[in-house]
N, C-alpha and C. Protein backbone atom coordinates (compact mmCIF):
# COMPACT_ATOMS: atom_id res chain seq x y z
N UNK A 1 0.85 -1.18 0.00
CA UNK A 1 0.00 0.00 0.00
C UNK A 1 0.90 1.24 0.00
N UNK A 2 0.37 2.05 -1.20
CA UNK A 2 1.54 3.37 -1.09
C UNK A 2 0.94 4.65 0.10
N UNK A 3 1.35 5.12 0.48
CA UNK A 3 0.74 5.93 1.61
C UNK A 3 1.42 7.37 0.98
N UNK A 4 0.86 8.73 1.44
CA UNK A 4 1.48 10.06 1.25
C UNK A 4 1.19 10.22 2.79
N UNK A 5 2.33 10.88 3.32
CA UNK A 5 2.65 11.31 4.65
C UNK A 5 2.15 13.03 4.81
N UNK A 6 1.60 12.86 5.92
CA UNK A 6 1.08 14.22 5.56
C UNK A 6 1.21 15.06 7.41
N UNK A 7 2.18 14.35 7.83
CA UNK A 7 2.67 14.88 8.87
C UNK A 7 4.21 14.48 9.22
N UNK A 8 4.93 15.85 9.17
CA UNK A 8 6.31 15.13 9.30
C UNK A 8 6.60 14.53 10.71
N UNK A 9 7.68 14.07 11.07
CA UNK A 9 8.05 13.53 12.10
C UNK A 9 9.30 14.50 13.09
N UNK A 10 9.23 14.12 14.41
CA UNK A 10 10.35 14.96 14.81
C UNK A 10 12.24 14.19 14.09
N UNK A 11 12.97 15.74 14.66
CA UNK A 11 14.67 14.87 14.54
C UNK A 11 14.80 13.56 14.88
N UNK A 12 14.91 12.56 14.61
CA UNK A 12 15.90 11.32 14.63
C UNK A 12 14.63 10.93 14.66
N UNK A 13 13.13 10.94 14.45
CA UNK A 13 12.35 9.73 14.39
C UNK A 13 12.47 8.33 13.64
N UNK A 14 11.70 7.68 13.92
CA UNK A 14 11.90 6.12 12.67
C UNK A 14 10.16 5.63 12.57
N UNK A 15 10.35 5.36 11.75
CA UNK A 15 9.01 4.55 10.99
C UNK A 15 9.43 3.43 10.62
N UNK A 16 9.38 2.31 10.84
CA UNK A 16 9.46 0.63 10.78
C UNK A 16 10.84 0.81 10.47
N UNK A 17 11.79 0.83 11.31
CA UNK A 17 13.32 0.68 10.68
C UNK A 17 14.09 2.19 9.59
N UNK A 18 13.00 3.09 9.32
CA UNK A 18 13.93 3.74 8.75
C UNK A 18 13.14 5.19 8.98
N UNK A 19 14.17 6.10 8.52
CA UNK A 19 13.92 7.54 8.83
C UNK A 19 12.40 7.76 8.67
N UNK A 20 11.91 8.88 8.94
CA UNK A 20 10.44 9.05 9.50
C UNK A 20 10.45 9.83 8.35
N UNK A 21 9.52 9.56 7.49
CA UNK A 21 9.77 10.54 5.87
C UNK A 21 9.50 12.08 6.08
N UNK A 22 9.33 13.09 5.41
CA UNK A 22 9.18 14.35 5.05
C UNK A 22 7.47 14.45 4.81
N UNK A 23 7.03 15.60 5.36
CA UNK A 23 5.83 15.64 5.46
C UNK A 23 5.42 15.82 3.60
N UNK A 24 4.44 15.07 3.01
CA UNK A 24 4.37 14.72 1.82
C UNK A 24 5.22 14.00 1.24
N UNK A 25 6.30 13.46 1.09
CA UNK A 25 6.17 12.31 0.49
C UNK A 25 5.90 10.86 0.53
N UNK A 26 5.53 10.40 -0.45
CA UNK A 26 5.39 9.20 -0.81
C UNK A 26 5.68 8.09 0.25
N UNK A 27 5.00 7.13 0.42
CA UNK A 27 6.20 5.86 1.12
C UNK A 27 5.76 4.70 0.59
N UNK A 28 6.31 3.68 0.09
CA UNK A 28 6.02 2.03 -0.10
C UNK A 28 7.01 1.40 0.16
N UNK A 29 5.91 0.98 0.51
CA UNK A 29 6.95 -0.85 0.82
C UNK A 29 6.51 -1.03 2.51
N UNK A 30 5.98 -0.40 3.08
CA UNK A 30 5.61 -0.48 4.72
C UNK A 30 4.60 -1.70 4.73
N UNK A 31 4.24 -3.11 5.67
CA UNK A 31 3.71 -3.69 5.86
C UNK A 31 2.08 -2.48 5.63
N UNK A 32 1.19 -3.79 5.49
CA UNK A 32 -0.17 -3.13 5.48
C UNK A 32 -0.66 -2.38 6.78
N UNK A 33 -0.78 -3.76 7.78
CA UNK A 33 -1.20 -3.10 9.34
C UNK A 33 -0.70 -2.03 9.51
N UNK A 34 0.58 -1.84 9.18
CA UNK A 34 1.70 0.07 9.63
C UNK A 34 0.81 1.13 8.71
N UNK A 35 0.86 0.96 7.59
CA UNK A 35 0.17 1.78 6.74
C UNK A 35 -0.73 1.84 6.91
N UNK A 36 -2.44 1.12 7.19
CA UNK A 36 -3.43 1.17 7.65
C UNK A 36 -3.40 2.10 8.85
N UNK A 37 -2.71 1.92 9.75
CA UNK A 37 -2.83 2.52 11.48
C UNK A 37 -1.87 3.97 10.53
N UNK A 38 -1.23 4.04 10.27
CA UNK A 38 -0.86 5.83 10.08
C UNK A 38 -2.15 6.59 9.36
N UNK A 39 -2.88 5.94 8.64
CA UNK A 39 -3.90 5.84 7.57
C UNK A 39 -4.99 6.65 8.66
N UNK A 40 -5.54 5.63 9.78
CA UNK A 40 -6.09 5.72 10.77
C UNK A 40 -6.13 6.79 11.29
N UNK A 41 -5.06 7.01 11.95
CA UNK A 41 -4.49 7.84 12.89
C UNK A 41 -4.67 9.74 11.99
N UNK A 42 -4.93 9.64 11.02
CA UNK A 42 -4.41 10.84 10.24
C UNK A 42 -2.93 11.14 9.91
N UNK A 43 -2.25 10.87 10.13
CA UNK A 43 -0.71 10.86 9.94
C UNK A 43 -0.08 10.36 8.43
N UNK A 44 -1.09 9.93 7.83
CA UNK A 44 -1.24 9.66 6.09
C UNK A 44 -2.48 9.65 5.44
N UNK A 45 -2.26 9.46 4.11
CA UNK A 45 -3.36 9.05 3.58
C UNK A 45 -2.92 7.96 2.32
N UNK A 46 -3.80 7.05 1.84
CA UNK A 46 -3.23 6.24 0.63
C UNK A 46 -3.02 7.20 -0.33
N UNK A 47 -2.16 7.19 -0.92
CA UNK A 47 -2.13 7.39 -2.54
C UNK A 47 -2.68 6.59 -3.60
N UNK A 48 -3.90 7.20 -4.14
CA UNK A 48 -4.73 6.48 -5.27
C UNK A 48 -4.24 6.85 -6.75
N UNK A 49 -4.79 6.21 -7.58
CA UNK A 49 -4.66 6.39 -9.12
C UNK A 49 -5.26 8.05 -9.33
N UNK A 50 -6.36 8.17 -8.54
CA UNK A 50 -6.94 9.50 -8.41
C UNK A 50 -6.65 10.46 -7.25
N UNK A 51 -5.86 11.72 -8.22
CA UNK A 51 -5.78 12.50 -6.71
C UNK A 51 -6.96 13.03 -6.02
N UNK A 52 -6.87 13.03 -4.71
CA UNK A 52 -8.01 13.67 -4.28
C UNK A 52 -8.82 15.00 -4.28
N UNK A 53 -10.29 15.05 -4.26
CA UNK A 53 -10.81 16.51 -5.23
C UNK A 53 -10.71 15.73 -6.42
N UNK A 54 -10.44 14.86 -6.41
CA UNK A 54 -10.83 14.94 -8.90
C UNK A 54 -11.35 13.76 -9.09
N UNK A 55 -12.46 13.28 -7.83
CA UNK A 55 -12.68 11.36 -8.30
C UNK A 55 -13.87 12.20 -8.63
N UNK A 56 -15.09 11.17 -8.63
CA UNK A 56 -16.22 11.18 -8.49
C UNK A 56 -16.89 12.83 -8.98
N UNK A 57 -17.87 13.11 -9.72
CA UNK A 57 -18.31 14.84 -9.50
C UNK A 57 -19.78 14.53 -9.00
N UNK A 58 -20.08 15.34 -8.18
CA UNK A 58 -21.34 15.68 -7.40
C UNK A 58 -22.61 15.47 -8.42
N UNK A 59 -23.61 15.36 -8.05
CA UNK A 59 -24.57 15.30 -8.77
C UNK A 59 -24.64 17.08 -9.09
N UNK A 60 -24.82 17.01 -10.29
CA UNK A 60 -25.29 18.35 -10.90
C UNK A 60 -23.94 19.33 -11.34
N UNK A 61 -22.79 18.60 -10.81
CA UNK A 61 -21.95 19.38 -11.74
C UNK A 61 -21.60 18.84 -13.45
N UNK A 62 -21.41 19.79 -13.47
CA UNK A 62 -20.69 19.38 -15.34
C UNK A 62 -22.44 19.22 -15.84
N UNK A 63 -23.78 19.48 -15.73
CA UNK A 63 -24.35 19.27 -16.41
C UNK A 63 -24.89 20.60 -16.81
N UNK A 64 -24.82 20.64 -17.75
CA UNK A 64 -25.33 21.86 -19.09
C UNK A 64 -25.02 23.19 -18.37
């Protein structure tokens, strides 16, 4: 599961064995359960095929 970090970490933190990433980027390769619970917690979010704001449109937009 790819996750975007959306809270950085303090000096010398760790996230499963390695540095605690930069608030926004990317991370893979983290077991699921880790990624799920940061997921949880607010401390990430998945990264989808769709960025967020641009899935789905509301009923009644884009029509005429």
């Amino acid at each position: 599961m790819k996750i975007r970090m959306l809270v950085g970490g303090p000096p010398g933190a760790v996230l499963h064995d390695r540095p605690w990433p930069a608030e926004g980027s990317e991370v893979d390769g983290l077991p699921t359960t880790v990624a799920a619970h940061l997921i949880a917690s607010g401390v990430a979010e998945e990264v989808t095929a769709t960025p967020p704001g641009r899935g789905r449109k509301r009923k009644g937009d884009g029509d005429g």
